[in-house]
N, C-alpha and C. Protein backbone atom coordinates (compact mmCIF):
# COMPACT_ATOMS: atom_id res chain seq x y z
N UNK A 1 -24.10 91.32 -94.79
CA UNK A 1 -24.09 92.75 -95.02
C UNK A 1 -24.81 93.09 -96.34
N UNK A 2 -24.63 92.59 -97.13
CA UNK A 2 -25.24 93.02 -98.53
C UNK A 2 -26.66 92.49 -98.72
N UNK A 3 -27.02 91.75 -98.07
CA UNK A 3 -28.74 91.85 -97.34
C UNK A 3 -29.23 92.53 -96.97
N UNK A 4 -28.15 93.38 -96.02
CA UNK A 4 -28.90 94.32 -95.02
C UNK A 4 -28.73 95.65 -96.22
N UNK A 5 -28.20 95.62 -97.20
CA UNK A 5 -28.00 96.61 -97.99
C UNK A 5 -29.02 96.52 -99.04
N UNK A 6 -29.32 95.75 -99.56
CA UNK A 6 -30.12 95.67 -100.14
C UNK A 6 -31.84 95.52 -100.03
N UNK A 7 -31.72 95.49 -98.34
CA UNK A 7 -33.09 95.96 -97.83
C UNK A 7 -33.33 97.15 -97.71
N UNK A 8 -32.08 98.26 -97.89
CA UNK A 8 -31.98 99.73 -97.45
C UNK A 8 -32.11 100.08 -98.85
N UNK A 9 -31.97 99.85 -99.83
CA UNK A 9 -32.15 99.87 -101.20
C UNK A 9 -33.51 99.59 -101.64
N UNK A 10 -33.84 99.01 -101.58
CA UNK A 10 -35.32 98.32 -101.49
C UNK A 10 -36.33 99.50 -100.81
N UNK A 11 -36.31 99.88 -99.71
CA UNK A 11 -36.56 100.50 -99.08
C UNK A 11 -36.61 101.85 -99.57
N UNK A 12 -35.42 102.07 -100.39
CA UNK A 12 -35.32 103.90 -100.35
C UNK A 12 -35.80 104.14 -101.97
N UNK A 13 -35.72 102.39 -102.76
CA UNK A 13 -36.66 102.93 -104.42
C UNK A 13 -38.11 102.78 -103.59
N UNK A 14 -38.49 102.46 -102.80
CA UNK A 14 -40.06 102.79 -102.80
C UNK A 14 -40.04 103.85 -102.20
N UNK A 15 -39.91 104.66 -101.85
CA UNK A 15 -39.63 106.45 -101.05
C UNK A 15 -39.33 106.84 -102.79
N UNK A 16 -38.07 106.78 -103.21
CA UNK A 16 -38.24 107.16 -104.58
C UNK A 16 -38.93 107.05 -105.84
N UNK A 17 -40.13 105.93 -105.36
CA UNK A 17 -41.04 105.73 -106.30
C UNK A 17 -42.24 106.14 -105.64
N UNK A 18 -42.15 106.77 -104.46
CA UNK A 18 -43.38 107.60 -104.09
C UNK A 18 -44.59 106.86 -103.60
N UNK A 19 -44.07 105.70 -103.40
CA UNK A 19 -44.98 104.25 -102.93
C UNK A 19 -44.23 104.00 -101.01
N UNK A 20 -45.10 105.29 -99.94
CA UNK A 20 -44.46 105.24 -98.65
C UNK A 20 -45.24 104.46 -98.19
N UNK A 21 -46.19 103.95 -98.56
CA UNK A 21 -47.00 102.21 -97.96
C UNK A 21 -46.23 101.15 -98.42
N UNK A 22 -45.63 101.15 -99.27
CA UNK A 22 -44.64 99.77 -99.45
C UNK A 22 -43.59 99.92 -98.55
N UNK A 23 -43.10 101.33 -98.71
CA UNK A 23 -41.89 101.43 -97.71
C UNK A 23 -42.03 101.32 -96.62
N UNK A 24 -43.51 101.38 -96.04
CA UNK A 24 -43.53 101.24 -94.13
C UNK A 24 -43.68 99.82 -94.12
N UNK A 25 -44.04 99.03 -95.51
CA UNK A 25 -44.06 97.37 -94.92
C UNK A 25 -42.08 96.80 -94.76
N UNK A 26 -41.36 97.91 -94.94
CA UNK A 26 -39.85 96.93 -94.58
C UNK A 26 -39.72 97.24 -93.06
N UNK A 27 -40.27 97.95 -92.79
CA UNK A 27 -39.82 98.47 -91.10
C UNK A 27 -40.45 96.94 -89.81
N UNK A 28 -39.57 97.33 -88.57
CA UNK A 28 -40.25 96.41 -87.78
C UNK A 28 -41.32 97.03 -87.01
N UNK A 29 -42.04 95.66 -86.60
CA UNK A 29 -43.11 96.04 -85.68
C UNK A 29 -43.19 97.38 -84.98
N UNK A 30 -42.29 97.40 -83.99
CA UNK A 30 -42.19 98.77 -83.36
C UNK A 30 -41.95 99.73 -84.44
N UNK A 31 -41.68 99.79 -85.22
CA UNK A 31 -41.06 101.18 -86.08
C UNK A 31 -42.19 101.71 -86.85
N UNK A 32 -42.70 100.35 -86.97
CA UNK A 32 -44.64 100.60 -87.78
C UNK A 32 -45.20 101.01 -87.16
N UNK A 33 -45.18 101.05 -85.41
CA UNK A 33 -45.97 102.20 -84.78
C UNK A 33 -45.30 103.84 -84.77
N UNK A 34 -44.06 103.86 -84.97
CA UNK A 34 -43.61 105.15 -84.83
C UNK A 34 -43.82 105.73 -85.98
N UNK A 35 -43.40 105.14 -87.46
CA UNK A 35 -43.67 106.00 -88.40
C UNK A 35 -44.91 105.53 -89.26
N UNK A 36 -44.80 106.17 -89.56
CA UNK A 36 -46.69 106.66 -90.86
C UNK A 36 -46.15 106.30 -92.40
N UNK A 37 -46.64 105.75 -93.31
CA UNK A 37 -46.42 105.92 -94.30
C UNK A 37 -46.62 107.90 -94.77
N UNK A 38 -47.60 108.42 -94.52
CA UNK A 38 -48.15 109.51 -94.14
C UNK A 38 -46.79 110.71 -93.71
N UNK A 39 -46.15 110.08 -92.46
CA UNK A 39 -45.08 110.57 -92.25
C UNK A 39 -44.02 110.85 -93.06
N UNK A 40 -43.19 109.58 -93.38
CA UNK A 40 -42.45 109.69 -94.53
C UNK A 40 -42.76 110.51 -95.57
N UNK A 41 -43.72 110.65 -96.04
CA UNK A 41 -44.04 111.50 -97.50
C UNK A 41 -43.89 113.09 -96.59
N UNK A 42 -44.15 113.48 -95.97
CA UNK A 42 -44.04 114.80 -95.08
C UNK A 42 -42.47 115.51 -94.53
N UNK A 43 -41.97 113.50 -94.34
CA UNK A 43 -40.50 113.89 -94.27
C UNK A 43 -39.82 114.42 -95.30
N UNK A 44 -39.97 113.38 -96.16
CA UNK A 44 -38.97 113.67 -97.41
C UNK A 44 -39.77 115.60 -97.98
N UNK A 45 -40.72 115.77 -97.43
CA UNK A 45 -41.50 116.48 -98.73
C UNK A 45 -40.37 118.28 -98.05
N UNK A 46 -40.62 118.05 -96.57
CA UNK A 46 -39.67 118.82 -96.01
C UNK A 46 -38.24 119.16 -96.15
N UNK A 47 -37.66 117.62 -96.47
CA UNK A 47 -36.45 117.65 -96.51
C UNK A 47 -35.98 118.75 -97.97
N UNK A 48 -36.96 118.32 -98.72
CA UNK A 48 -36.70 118.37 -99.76
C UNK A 48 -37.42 119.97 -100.58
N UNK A 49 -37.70 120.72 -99.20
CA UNK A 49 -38.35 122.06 -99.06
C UNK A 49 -38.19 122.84 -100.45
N UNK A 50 -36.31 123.12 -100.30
CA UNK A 50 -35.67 124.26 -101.14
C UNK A 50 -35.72 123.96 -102.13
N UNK A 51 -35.90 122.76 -102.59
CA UNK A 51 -35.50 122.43 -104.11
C UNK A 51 -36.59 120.90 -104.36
N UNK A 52 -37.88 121.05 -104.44
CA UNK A 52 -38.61 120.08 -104.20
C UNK A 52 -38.58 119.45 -106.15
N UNK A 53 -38.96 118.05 -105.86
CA UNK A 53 -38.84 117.40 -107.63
C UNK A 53 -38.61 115.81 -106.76
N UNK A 54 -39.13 114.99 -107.57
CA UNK A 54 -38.52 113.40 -107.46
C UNK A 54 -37.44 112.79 -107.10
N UNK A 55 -37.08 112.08 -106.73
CA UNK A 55 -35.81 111.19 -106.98
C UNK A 55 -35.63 110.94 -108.14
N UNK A 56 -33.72 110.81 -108.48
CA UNK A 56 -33.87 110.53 -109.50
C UNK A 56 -32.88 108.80 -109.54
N UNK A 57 -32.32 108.91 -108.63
CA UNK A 57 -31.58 108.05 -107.89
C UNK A 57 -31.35 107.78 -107.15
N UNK A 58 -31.15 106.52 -106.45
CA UNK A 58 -30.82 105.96 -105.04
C UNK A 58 -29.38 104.98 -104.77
N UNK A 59 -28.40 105.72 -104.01
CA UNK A 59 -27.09 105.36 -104.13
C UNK A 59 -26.81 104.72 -102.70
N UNK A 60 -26.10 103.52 -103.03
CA UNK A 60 -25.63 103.60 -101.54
C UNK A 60 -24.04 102.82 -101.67
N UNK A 61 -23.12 103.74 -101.09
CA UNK A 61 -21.86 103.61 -101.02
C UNK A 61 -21.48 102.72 -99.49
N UNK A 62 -21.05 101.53 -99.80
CA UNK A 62 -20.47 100.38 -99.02
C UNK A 62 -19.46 101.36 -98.09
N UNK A 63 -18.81 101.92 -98.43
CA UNK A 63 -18.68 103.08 -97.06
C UNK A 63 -18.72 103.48 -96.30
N UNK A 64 -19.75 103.26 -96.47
CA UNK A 64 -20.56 104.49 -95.22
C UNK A 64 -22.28 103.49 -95.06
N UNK A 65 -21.49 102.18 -95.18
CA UNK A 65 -22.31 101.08 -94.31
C UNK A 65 -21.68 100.63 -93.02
N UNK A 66 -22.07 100.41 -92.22
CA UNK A 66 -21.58 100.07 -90.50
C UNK A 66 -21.89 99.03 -90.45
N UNK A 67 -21.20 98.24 -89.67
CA UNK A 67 -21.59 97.04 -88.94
C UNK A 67 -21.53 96.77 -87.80
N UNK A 68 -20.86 98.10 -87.38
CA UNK A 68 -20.73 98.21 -85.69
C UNK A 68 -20.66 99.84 -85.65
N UNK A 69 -21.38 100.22 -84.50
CA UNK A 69 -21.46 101.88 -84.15
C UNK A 69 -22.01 101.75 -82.93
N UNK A 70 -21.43 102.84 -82.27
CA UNK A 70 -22.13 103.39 -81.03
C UNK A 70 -23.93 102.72 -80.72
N UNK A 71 -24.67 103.24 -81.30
CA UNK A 71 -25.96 103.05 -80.66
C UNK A 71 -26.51 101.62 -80.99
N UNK A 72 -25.43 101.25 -81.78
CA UNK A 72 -25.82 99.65 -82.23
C UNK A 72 -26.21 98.58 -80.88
N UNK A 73 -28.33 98.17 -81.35
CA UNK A 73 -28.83 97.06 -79.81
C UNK A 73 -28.42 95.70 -80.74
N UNK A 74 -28.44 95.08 -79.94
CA UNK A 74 -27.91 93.47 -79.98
C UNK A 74 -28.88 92.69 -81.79
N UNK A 75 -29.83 93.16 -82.01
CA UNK A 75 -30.92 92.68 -82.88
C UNK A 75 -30.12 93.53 -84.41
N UNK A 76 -29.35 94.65 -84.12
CA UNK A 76 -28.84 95.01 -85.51
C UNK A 76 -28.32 94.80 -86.22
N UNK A 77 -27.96 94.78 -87.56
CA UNK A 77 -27.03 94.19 -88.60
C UNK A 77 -26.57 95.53 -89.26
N UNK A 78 -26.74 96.43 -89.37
CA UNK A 78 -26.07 97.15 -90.52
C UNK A 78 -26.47 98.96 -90.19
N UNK A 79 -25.88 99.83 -90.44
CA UNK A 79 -26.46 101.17 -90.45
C UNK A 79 -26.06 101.34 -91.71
N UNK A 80 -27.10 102.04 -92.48
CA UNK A 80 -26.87 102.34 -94.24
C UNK A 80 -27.31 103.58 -94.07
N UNK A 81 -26.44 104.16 -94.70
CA UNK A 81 -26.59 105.77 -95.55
C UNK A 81 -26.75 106.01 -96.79
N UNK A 82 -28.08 106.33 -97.12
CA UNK A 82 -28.94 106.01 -98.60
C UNK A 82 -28.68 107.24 -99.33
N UNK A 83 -27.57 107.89 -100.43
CA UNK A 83 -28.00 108.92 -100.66
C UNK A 83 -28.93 109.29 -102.20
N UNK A 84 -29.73 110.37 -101.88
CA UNK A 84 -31.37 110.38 -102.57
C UNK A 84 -31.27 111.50 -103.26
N UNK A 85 -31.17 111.32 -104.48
CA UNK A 85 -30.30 112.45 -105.69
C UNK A 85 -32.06 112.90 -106.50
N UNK A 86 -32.02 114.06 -106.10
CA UNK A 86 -33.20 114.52 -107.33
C UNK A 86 -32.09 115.47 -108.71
N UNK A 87 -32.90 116.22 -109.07
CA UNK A 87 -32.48 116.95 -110.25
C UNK A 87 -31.37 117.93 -109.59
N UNK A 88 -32.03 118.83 -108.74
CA UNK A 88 -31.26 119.90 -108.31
C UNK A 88 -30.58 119.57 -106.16
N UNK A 89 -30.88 118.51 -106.16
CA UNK A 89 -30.51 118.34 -104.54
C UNK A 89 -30.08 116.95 -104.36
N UNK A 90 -29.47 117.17 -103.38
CA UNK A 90 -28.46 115.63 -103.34
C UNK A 90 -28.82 115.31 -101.53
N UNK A 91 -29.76 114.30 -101.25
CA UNK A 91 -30.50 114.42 -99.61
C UNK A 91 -30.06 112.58 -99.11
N UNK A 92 -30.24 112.55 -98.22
CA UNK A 92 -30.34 111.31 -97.80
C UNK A 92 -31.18 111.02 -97.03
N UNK A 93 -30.65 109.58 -96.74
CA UNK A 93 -31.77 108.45 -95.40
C UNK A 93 -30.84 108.00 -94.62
N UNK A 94 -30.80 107.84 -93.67
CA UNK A 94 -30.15 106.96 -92.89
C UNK A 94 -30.94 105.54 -92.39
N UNK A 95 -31.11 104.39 -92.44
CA UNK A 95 -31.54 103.37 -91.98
C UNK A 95 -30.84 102.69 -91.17
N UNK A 96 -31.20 101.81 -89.90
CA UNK A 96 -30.74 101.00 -88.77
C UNK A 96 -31.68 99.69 -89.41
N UNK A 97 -30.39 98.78 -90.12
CA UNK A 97 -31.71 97.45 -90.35
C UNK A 97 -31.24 96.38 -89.41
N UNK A 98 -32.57 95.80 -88.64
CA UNK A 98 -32.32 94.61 -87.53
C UNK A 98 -33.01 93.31 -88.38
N UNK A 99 -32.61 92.54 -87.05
CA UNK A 99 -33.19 91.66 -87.66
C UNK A 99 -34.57 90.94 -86.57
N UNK A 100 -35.62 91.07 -87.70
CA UNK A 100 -36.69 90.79 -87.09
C UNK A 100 -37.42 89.51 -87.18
N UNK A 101 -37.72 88.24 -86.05
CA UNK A 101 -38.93 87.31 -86.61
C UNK A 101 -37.79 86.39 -87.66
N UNK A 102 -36.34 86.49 -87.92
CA UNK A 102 -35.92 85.77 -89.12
C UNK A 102 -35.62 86.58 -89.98
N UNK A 103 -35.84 87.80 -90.19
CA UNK A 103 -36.12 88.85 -91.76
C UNK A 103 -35.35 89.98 -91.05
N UNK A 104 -34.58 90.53 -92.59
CA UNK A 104 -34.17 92.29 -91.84
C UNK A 104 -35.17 92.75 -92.34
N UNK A 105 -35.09 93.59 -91.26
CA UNK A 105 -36.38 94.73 -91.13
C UNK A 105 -35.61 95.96 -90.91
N UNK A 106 -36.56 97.26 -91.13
CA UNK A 106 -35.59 98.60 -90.90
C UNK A 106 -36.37 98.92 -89.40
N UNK A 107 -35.80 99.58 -88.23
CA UNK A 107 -35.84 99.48 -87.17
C UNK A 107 -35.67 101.03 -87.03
N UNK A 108 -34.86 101.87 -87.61
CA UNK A 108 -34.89 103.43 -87.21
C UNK A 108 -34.82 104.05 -88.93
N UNK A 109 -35.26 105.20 -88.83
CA UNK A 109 -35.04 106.15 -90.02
C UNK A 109 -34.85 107.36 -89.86
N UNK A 110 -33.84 108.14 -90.49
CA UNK A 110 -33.59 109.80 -90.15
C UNK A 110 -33.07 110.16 -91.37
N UNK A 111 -34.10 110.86 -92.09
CA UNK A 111 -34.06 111.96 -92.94
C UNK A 111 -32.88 112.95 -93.07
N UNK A 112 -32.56 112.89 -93.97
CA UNK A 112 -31.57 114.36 -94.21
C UNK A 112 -30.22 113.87 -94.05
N UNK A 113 -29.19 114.70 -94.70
CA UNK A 113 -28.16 114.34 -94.15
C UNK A 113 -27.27 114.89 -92.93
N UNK A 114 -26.65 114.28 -92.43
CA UNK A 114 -25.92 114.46 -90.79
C UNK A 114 -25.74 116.32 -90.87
């Protein structure tokens, strides 16, 4: 578990360091065709409409990590809920990390919180 957490961590300082080409290299194969580095920066830039500014932090509370849920396929290890603190807005990520080839990889991503 704290692998798979720390790939979701990994993952959400490069979104918070504004580096969404590093961040599309944690995703798997399939997920590298669905999202864009391109994308991501459009996501967050949306999410983050009303009150746009940087990250200023990236939190993730053992909590509101899963190891079993509903949509969970056989290849998954973990669902992490990243939350993504700028100055004036408090947003998140959600990540599905599997395991890919040997390696976790992130496999789904959804912006915003629930």
């Amino acid at each position: 578990m704290q692998s798979a957490i720390r790939v979701a961590q990994d993952f959400a300082q490069r979104v918070a360091d504004a580096d969404y080409a590093a961040a599309h290299n944690f995703l798997t194969k399939t997920a590298k065709q669905t999202y864009s580095p391109e994308g991501f920066q459009r996501s967050f830039e949306r999410m983050t409409a009303y009150e746009p500014g940087p990250i200023r932090k990236v939190d993730i509370d053992p909590e509101f990590t899963l190891e079993d849920w509903p949509a969970k396929q056989p290849d998954d290890v973990a669902f992490v809920y990243v939350g993504l603190f700028g100055d004036d807005y408090v947003e998140a990520v959600s990540l599905t990390v599997s395991r890919e080839d040997g390696e976790l990889r992130i496999r789904e991503v959804e912006w915003g919180r629930p």
